[in-house]
N, C-alpha and C. Protein backbone atom coordinates (compact mmCIF):
# COMPACT_ATOMS: atom_id res chain seq x y z
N UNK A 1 -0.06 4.53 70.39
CA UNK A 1 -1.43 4.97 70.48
C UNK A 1 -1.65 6.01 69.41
N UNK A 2 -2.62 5.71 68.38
CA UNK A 2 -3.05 6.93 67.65
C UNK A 2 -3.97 7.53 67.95
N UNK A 3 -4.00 9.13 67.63
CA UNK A 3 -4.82 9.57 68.24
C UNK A 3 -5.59 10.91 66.82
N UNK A 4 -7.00 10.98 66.92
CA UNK A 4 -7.82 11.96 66.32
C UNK A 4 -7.55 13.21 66.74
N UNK A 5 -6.65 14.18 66.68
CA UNK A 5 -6.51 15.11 67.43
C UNK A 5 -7.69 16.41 67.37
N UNK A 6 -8.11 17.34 68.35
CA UNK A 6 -9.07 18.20 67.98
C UNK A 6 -8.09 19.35 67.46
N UNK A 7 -7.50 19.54 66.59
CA UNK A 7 -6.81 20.72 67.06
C UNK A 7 -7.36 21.25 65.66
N UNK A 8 -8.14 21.47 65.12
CA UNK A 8 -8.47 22.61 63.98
C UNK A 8 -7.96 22.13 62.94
N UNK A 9 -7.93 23.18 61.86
CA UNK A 9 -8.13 22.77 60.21
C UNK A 9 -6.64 22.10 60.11
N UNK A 10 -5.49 22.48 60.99
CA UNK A 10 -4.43 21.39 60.34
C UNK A 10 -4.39 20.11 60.97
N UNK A 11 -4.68 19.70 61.94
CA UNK A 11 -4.93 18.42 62.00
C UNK A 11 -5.86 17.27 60.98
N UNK A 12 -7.30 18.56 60.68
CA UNK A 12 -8.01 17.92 59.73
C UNK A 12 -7.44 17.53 58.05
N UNK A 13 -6.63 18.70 58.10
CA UNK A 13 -5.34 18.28 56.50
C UNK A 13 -4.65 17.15 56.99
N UNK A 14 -3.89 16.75 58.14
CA UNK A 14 -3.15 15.90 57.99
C UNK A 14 -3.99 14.78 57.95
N UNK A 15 -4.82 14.47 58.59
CA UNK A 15 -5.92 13.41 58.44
C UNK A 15 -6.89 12.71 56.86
N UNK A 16 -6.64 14.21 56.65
CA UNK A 16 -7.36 14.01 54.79
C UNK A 16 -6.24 13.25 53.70
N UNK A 17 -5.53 13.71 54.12
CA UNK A 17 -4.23 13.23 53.18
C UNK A 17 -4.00 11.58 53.24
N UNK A 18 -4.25 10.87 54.33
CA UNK A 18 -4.49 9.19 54.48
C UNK A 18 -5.02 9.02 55.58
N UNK A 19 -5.96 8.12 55.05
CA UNK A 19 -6.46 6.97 55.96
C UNK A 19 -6.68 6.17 56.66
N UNK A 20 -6.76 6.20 57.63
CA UNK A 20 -6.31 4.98 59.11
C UNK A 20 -6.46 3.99 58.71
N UNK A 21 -6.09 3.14 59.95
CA UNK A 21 -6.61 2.06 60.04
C UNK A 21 -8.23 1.78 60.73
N UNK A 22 -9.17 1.30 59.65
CA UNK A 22 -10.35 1.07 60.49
C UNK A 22 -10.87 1.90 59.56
N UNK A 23 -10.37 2.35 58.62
CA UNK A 23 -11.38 3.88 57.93
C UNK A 23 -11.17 4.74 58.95
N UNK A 24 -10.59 5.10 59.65
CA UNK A 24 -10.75 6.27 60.62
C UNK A 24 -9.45 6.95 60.65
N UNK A 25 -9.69 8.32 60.70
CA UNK A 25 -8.53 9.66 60.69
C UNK A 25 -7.54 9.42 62.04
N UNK A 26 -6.59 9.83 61.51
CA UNK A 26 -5.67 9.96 63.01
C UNK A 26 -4.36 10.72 62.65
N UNK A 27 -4.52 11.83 63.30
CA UNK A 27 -3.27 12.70 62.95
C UNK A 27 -2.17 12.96 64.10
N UNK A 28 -1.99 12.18 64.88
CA UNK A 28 -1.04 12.33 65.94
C UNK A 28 -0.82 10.39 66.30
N UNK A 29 0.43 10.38 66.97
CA UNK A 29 0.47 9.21 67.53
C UNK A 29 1.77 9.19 68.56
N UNK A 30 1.78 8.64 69.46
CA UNK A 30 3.04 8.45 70.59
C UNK A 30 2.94 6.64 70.75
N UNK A 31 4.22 6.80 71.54
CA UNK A 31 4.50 5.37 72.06
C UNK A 31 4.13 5.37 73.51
N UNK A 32 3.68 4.41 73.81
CA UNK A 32 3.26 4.21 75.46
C UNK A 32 4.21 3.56 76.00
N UNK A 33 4.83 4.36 77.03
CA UNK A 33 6.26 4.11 78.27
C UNK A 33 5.38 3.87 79.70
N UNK A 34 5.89 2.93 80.19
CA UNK A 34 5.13 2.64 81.93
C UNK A 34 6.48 2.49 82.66
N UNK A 35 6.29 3.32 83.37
CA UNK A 35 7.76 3.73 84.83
C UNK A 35 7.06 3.52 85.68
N UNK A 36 7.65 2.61 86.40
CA UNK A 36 7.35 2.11 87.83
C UNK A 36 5.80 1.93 87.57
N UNK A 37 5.00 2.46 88.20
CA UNK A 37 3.25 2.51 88.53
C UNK A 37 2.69 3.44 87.46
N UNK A 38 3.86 3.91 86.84
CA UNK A 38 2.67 5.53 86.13
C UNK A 38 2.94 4.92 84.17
N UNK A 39 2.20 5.25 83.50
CA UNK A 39 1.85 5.75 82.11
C UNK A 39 2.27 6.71 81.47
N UNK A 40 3.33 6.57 80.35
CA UNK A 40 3.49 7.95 79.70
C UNK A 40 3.54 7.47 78.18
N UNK A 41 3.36 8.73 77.75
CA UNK A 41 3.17 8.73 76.28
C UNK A 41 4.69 9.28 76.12
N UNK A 42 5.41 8.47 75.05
CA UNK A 42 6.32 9.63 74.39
C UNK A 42 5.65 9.93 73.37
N UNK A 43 6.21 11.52 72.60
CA UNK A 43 5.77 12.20 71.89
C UNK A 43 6.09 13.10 71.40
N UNK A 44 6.10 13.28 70.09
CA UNK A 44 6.73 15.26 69.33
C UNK A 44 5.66 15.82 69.40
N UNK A 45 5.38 16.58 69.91
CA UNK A 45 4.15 17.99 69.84
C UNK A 45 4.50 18.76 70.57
N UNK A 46 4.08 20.17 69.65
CA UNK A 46 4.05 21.29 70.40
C UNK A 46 5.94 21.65 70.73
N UNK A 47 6.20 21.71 71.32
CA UNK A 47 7.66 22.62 71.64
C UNK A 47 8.80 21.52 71.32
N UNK A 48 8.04 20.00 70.83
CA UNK A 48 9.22 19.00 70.60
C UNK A 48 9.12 17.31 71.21
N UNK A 49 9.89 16.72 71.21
CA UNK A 49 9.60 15.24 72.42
C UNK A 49 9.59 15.65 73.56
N UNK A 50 8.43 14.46 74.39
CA UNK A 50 8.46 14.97 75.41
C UNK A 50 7.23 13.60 75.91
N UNK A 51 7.33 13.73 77.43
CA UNK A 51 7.25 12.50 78.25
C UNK A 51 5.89 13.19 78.56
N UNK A 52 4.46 12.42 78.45
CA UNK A 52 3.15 13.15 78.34
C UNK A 52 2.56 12.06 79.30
N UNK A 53 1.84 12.38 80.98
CA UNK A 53 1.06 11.77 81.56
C UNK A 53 -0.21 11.28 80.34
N UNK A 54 -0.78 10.09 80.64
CA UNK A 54 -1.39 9.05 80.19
C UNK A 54 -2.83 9.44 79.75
N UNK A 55 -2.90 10.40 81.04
CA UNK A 55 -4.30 11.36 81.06
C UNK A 55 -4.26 12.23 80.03
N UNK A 56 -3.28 13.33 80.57
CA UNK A 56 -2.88 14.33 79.62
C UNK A 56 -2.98 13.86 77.76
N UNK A 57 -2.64 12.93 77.60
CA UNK A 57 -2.76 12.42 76.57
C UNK A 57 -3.84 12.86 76.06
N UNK A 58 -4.64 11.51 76.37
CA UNK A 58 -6.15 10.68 76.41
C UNK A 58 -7.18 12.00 76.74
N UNK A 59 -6.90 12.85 76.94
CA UNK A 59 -7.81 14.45 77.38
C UNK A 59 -8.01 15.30 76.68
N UNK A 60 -6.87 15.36 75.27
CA UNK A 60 -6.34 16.21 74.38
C UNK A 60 -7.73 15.57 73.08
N UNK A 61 -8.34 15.08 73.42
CA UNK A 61 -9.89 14.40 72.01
C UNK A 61 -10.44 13.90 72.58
N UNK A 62 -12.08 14.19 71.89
CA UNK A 62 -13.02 13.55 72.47
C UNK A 62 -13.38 12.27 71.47
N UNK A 63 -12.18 11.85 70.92
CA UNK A 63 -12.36 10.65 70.01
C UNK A 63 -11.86 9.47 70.71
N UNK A 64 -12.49 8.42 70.30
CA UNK A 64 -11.32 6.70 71.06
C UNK A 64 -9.95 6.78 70.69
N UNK A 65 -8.98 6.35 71.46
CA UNK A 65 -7.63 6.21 70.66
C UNK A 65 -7.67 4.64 70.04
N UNK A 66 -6.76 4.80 69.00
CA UNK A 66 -6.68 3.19 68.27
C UNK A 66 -5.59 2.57 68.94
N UNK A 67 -5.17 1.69 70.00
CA UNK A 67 -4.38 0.73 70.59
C UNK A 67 -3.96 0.12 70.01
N UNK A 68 -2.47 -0.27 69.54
CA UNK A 68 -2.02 -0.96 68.87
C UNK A 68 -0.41 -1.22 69.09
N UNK A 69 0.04 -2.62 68.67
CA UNK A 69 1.29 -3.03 68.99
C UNK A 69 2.21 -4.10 67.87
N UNK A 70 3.57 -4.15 68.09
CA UNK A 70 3.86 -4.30 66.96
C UNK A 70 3.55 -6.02 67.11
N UNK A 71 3.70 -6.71 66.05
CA UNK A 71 3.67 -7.51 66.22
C UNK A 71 4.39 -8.69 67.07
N UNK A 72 4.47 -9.66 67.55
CA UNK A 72 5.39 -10.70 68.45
C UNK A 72 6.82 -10.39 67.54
N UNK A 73 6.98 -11.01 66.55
CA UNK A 73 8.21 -11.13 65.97
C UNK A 73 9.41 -9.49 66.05
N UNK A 74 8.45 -8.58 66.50
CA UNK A 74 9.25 -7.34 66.70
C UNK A 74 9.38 -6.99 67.85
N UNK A 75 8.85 -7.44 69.18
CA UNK A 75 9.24 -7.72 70.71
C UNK A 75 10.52 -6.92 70.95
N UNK A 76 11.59 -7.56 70.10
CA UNK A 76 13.06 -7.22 70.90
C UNK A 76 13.14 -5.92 70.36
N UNK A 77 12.20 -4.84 69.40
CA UNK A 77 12.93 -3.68 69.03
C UNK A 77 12.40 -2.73 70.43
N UNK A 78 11.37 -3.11 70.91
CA UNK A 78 10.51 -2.22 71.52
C UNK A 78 11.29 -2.01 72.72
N UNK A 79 12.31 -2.28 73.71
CA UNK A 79 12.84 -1.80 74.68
C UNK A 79 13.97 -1.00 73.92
N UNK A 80 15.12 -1.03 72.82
CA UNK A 80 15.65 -0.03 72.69
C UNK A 80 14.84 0.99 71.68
N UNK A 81 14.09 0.63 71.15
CA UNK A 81 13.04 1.86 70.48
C UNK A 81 12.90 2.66 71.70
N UNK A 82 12.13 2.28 72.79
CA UNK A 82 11.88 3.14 73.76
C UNK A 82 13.01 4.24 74.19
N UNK A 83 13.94 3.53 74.49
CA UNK A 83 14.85 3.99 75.12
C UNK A 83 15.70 5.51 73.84
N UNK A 84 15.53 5.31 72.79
CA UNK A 84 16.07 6.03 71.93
C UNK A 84 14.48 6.91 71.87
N UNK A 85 13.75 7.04 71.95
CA UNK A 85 12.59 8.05 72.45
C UNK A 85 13.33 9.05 73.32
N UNK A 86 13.44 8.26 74.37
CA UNK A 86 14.15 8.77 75.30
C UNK A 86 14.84 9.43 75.33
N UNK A 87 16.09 9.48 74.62
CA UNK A 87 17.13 10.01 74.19
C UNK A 87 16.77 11.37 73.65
N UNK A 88 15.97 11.26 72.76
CA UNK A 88 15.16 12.15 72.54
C UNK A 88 14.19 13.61 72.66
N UNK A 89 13.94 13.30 74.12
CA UNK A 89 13.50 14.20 74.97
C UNK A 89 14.48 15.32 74.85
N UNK A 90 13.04 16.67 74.53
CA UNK A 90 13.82 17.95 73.85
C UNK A 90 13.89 18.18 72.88
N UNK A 91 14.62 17.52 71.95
CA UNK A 91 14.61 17.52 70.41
C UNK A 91 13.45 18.50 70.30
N UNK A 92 13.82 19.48 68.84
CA UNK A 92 12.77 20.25 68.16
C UNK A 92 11.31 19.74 67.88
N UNK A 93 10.47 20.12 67.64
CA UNK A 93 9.09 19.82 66.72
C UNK A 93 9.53 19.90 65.39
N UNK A 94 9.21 19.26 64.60
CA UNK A 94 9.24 19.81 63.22
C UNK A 94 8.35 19.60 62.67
N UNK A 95 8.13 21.47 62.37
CA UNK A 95 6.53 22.15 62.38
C UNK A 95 6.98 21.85 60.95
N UNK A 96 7.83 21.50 59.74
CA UNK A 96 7.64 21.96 58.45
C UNK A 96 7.63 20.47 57.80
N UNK A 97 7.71 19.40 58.93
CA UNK A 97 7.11 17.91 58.50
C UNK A 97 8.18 17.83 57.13
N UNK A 98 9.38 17.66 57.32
CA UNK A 98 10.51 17.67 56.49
C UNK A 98 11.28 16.41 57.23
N UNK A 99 11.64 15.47 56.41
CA UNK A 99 12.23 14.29 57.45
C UNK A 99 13.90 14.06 57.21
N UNK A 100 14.74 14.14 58.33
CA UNK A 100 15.78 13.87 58.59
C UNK A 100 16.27 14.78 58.80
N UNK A 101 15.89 16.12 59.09
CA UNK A 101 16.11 17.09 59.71
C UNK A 101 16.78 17.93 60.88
N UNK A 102 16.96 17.07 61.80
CA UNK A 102 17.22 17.17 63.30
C UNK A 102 15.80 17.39 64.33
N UNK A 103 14.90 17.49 63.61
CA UNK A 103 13.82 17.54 64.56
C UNK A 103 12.61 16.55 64.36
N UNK A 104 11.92 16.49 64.87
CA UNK A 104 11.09 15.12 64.85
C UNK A 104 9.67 15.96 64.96
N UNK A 105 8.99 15.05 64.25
CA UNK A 105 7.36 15.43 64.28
C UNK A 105 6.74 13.70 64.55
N UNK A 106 5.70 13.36 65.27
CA UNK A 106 5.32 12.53 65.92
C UNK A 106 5.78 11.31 65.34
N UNK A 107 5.10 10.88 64.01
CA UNK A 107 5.53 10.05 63.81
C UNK A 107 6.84 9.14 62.84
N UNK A 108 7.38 10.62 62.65
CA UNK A 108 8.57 10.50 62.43
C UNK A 108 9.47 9.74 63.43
N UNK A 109 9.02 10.27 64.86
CA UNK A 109 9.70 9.85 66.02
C UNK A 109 9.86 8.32 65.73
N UNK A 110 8.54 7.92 65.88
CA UNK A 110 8.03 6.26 66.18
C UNK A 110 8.84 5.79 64.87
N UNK A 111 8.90 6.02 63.50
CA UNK A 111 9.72 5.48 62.46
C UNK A 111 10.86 5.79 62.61
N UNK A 112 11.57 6.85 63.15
CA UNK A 112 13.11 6.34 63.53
C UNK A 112 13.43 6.12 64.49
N UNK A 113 12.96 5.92 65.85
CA UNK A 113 13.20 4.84 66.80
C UNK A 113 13.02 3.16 66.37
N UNK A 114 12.38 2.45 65.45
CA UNK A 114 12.17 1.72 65.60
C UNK A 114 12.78 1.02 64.47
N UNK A 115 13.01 2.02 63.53
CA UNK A 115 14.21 1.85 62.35
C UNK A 115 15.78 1.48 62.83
N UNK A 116 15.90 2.40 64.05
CA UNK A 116 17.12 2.82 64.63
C UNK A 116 17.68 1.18 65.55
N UNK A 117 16.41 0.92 66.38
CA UNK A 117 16.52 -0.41 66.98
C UNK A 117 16.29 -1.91 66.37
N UNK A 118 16.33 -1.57 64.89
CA UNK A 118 15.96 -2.73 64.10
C UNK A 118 17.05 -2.64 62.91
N UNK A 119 18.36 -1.87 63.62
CA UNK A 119 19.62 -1.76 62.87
C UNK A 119 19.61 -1.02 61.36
N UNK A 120 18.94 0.14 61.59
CA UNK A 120 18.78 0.59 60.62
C UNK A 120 18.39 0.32 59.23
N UNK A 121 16.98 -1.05 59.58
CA UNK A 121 16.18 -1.74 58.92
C UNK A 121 14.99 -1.00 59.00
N UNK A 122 14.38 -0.81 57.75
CA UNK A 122 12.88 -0.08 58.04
C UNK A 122 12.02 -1.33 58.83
N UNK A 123 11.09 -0.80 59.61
CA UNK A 123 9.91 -1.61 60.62
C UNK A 123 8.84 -1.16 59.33
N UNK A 124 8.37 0.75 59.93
CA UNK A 124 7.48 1.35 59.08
C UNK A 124 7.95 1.82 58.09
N UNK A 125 6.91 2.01 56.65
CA UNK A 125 7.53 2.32 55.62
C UNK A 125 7.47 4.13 55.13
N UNK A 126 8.57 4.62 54.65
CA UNK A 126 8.34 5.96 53.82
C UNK A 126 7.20 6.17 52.65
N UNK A 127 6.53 6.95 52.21
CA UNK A 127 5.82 6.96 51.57
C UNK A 127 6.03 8.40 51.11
N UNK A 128 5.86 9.03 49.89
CA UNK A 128 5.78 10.15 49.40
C UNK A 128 4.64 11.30 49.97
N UNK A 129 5.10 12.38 50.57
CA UNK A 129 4.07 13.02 51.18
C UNK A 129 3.18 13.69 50.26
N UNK A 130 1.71 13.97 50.15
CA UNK A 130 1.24 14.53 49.60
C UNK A 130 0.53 15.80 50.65
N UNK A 131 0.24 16.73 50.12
CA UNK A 131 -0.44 17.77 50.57
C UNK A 131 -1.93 18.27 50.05
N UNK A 132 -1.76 17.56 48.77
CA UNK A 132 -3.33 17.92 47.82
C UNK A 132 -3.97 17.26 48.24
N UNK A 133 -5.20 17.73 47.85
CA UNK A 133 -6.73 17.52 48.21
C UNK A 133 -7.28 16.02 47.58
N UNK A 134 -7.41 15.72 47.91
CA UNK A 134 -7.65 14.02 47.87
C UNK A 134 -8.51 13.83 46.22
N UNK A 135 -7.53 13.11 45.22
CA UNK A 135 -8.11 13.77 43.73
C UNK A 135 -8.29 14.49 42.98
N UNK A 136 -7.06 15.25 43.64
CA UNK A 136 -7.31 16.17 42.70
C UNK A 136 -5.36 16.95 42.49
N UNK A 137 -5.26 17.45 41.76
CA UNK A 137 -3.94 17.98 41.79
C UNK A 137 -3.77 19.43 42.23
N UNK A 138 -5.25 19.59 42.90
CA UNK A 138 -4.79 21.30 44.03
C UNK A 138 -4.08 20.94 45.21
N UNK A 139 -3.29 21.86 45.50
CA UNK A 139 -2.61 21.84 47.30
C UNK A 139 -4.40 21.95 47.91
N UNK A 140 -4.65 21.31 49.05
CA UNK A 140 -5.34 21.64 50.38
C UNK A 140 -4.74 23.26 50.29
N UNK A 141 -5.82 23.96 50.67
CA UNK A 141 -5.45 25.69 50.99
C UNK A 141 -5.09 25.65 52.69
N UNK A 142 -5.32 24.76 53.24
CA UNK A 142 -4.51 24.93 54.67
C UNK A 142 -3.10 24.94 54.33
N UNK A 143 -2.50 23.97 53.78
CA UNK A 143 -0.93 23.63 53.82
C UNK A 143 -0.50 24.39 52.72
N UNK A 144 -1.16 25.28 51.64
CA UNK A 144 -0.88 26.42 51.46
C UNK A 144 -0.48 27.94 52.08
N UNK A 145 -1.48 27.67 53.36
CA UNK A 145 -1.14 29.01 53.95
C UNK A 145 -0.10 28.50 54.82
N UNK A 146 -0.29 27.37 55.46
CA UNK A 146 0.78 26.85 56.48
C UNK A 146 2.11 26.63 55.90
N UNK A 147 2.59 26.64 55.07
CA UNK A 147 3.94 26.91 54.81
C UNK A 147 4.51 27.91 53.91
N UNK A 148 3.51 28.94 53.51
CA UNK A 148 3.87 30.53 53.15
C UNK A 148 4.25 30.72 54.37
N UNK A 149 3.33 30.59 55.97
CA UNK A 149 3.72 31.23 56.68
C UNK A 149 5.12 30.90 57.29
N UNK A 150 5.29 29.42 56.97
CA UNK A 150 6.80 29.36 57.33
C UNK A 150 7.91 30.09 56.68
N UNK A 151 7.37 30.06 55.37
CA UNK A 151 7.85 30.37 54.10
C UNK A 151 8.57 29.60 53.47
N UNK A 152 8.79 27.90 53.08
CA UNK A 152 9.14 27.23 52.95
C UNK A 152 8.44 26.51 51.63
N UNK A 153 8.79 26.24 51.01
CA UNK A 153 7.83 25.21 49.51
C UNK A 153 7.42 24.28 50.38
N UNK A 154 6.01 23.55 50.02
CA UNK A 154 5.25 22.61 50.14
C UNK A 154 5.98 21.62 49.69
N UNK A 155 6.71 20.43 50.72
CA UNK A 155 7.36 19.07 50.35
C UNK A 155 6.52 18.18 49.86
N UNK A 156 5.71 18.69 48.87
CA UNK A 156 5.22 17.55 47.86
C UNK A 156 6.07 16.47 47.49
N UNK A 157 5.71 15.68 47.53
CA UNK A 157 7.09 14.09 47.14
C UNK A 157 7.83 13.84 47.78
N UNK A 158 8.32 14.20 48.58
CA UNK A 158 9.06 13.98 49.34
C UNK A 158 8.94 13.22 50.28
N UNK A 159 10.00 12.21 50.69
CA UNK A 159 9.84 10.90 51.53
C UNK A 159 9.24 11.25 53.21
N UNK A 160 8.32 10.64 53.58
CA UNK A 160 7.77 11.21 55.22
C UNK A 160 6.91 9.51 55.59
N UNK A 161 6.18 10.37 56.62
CA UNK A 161 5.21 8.96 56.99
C UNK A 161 4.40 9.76 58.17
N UNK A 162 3.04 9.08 58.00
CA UNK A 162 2.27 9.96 58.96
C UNK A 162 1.45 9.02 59.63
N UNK A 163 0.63 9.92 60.78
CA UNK A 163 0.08 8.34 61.76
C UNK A 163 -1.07 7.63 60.81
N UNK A 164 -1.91 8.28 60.07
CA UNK A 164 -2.68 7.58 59.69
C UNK A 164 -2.28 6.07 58.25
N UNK A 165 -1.24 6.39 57.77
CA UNK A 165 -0.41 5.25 57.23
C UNK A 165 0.32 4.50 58.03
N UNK A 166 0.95 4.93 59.30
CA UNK A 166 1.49 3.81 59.98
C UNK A 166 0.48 2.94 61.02
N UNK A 167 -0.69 3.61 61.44
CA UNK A 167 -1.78 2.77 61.60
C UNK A 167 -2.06 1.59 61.10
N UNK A 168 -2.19 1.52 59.42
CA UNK A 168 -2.21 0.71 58.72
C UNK A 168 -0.92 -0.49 58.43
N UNK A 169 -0.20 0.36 59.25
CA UNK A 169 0.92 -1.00 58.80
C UNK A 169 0.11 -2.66 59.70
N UNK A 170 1.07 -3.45 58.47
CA UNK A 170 0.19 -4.70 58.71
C UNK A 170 1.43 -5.78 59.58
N UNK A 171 2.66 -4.63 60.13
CA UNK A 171 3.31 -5.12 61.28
C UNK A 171 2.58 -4.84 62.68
N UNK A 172 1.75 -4.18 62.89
CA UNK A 172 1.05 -3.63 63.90
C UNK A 172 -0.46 -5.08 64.27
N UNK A 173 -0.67 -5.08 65.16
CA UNK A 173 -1.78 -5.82 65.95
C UNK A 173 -2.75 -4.29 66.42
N UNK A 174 -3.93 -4.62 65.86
CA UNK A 174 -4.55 -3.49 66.81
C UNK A 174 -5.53 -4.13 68.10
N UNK A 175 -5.31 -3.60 69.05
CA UNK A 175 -5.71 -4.35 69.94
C UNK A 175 -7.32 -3.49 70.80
N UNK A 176 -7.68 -2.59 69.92
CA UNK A 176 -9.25 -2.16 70.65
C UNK A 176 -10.07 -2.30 69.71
């Protein structure tokens, strides 16, 4: 499930930086887990992975979520993808969106679970992260201040993947 998140000017950077699927922004995304009768989202936000009622989710924007699934031919990754989510639970956030790290940021999660259950075959693809302003060769001044304050250099180029490019993958069915 991708999702428009409300959360202020850094969600709106991560959103500027690419493009959904549909033309539409989406800066967060989880996998949908169903136990017994109930709905959960897995998910990296906030303090790390973590098992998110369905509601709780779906409450967090007043935007539609984009529904989507992988295609038939990828069926068999999706029960141990899940399950390596799973595994998961706890793991760090990673607030500095640096990949291979030990900590996971959302959709990092979903690309190495599904990498991981597809034998360490990419599903979704890496793409070079950018941080600048769409055309131009300035940093965005959000992800300027946001990683002084970490104090960390801006991972310009550097290999990542974010929800609004894996939206677009054309292994995905969108189904709303």
């Amino acid at each position: 499930m991708f999702q428009d998140l409300d959360c202020g000017a850094l969600c709106n950077a991560i959103e500027a930086v690419t493009e959904g699927a549909e033309g539409k922004d989406y800066s967060h995304v989880g996998l949908v887990y169903r136990m017994y009768d109930s709905v959960f989202i897995i998910e990296a936000l906030g303090k790390g992975v973590q098992l998110t009622p369905l509601n709780t989710f779906l409450a967090r924007s007043t935007k539609p979520v984009l529904h989507a699934r992988l295609k038939d031919t990828f069926n068999a990754l999706i029960p141990p993808a899940i399950e390596y989510c799973l595994q998961q639970i706890g793991t760090a956030y990673d607030e500095a969106f640096i990949f291979n790290n030990g900590k996971y940021y959302c959709s990092e999660l979903i690309y190495d679970a599904f990498r991981i259950a597809n034998h360490y075959a990419e599903v979704f693809e890496l793409e070079s992260m950018t941080f600048k302003l769409s055309g131009s060769e300035q940093f965005d001044p959000v992800w300027v201040e946001y990683y002084r304050k970490l104090e960390i250099p801006i991972p310009q180029g550097e290999p990542g993947i974010n929800p609004g490019s894996m939206s677009r993958s054309e292994k995905l069915i969108i189904l709303n």
